[in-house]
C-alpha atoms as a PDB file:
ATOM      1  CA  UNK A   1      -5.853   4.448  13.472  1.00  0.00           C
ATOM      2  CA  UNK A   2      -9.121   6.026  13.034  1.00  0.00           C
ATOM      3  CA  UNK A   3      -9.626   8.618  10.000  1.00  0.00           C
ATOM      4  CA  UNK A   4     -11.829  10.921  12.103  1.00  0.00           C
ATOM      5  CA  UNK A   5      -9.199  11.368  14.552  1.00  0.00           C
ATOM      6  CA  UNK A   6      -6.423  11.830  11.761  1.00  0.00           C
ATOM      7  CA  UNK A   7      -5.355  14.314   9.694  1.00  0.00           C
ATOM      8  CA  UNK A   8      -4.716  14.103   5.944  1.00  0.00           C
ATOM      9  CA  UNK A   9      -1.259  13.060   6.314  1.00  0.00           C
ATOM     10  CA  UNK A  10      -2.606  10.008   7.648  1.00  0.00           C
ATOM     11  CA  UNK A  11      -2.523   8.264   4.598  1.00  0.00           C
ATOM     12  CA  UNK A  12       0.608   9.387   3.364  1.00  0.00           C
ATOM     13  CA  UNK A  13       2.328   8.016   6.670  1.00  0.00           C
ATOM     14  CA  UNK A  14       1.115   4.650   6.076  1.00  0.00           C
ATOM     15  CA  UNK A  15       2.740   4.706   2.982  1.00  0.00           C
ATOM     16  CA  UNK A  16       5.884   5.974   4.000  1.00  0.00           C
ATOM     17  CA  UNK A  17       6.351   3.797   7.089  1.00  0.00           C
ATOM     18  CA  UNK A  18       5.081   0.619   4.928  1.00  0.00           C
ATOM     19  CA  UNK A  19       8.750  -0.945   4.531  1.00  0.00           C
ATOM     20  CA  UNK A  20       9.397   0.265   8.294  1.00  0.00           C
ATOM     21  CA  UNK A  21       7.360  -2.370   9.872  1.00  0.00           C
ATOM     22  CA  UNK A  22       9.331  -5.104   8.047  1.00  0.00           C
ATOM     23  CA  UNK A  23      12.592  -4.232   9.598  1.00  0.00           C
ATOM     24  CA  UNK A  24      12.756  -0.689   9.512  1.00  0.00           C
ATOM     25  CA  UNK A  25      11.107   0.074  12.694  1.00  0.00           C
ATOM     26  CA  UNK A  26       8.156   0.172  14.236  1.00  0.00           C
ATOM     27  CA  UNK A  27       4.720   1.700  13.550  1.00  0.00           C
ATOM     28  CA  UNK A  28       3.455   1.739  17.113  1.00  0.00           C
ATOM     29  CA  UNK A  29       0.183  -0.207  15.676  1.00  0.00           C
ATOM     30  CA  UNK A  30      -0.931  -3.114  14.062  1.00  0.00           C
ATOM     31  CA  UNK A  31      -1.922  -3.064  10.171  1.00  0.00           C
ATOM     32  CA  UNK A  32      -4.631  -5.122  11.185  1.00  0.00           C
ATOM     33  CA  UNK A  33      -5.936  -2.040  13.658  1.00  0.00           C
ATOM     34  CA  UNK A  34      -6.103   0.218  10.654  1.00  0.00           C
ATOM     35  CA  UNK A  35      -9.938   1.745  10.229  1.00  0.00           C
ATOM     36  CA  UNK A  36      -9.953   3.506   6.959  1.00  0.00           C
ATOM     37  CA  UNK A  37     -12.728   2.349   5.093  1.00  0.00           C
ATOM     38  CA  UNK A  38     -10.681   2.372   1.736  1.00  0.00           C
ATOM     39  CA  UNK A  39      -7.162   1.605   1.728  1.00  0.00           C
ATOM     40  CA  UNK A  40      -4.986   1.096  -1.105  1.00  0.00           C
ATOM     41  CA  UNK A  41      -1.789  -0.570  -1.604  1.00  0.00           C
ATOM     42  CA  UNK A  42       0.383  -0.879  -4.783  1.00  0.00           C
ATOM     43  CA  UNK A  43       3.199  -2.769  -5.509  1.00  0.00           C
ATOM     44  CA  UNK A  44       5.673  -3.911  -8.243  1.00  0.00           C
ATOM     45  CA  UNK A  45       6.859  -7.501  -8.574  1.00  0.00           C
ATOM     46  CA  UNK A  46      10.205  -6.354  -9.717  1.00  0.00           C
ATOM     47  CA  UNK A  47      10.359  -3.801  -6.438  1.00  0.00           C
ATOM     48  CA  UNK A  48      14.373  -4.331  -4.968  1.00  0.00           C
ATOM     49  CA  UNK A  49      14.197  -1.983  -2.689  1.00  0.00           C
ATOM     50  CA  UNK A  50      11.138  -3.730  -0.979  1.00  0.00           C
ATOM     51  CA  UNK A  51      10.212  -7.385  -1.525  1.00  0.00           C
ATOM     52  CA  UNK A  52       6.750  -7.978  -3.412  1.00  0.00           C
ATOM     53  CA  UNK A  53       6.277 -10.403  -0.539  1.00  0.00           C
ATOM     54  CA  UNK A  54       6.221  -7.546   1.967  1.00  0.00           C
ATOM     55  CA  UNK A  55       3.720  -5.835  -0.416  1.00  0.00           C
ATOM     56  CA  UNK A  56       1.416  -9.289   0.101  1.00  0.00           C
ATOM     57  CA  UNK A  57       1.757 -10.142   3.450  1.00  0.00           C
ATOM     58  CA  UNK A  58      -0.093  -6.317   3.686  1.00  0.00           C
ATOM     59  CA  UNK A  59      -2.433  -6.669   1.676  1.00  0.00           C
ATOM     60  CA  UNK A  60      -3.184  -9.793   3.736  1.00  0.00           C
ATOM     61  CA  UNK A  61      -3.197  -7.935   6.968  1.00  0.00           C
ATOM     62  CA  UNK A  62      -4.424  -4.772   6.408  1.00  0.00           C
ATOM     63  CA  UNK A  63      -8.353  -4.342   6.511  1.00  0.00           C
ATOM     64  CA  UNK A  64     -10.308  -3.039   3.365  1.00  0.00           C
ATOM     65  CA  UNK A  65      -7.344  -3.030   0.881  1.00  0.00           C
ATOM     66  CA  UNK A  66      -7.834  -3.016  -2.247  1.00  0.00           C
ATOM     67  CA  UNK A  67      -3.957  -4.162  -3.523  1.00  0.00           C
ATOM     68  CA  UNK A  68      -2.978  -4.101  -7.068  1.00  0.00           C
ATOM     69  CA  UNK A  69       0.743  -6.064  -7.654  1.00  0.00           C
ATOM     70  CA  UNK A  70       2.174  -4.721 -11.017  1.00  0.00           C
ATOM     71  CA  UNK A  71       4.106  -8.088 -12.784  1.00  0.00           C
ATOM     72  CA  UNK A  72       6.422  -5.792 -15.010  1.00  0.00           C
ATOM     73  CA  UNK A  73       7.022  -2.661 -12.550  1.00  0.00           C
ATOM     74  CA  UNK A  74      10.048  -2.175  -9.645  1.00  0.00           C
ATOM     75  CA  UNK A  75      10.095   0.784  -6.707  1.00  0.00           C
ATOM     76  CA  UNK A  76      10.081   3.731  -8.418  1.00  0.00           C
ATOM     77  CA  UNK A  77       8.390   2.586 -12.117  1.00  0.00           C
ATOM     78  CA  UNK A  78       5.184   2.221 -10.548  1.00  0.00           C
ATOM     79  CA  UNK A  79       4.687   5.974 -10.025  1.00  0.00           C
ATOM     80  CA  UNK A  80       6.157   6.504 -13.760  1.00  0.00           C
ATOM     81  CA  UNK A  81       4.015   4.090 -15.815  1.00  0.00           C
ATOM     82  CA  UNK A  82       0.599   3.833 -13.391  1.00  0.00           C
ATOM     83  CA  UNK A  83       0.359   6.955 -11.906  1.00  0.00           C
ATOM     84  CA  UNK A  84      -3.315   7.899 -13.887  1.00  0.00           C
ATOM     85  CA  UNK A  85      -4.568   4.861 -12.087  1.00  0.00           C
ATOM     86  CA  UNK A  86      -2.655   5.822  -8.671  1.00  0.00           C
ATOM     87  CA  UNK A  87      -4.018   9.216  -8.521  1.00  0.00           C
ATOM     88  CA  UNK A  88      -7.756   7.872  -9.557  1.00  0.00           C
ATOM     89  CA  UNK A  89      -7.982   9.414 -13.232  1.00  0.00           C
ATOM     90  CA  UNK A  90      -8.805   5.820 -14.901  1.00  0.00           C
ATOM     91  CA  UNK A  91     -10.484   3.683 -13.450  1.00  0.00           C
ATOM     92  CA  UNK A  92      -7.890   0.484 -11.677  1.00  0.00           C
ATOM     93  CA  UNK A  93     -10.313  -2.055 -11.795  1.00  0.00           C
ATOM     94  CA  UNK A  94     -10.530  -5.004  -9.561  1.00  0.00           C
ATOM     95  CA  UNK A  95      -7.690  -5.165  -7.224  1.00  0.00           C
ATOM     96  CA  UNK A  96      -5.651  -8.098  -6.599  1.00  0.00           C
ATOM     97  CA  UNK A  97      -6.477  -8.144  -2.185  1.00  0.00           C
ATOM     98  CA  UNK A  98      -4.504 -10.440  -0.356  1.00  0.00           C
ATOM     99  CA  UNK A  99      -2.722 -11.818  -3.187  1.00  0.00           C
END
């Protein structure tokens, strides 16, 4: 997947399809074929809906990630108590890549 080649909604796909290539279907690529220079992933250790494993084994895969695993957050909480940092208007720190 090359972001010259993509549109915006490039981004937002990956996202969406995430829990599809564990079982939900298939992305017709690799995570490890992504090309984005920044990529980030972020994921709650309480998720339900989608194992926090899933959430690693992408970070672990996916090129230039920067993954940040939230101990005390599930599926949808993420987006309610992090979304400053999600959007970019504090500054995440480190992430936690391939962890």
């Amino acid at each position: 997947m090359n972001p010259e080649t993509s549109d915006s909604r490039a981004s937002q796909t990956i996202i969406l399809k995430d829990g599809r290539t564990q079982g939900y279907g298939e992305w017709g690529f690799e995570p490890e074929e992504i090309t984005f220079d920044k990529i980030s992933l972020w994921h709650g250790d309480l998720d339900r809906s989608l194992p926090v494993s899933m959430g690693r084994t992408m970070a672990k895969r996916i090129p230039n990630v920067r993954a940040t695993f939230y101990p005390n957050d599930a599926h949808l909480s993420i987006g309610l108590n992090h979304m400053d940092d999600i959007l970019g208007i504090r500054d995440q720190g480190p992430g936690i890549g391939g962890q």
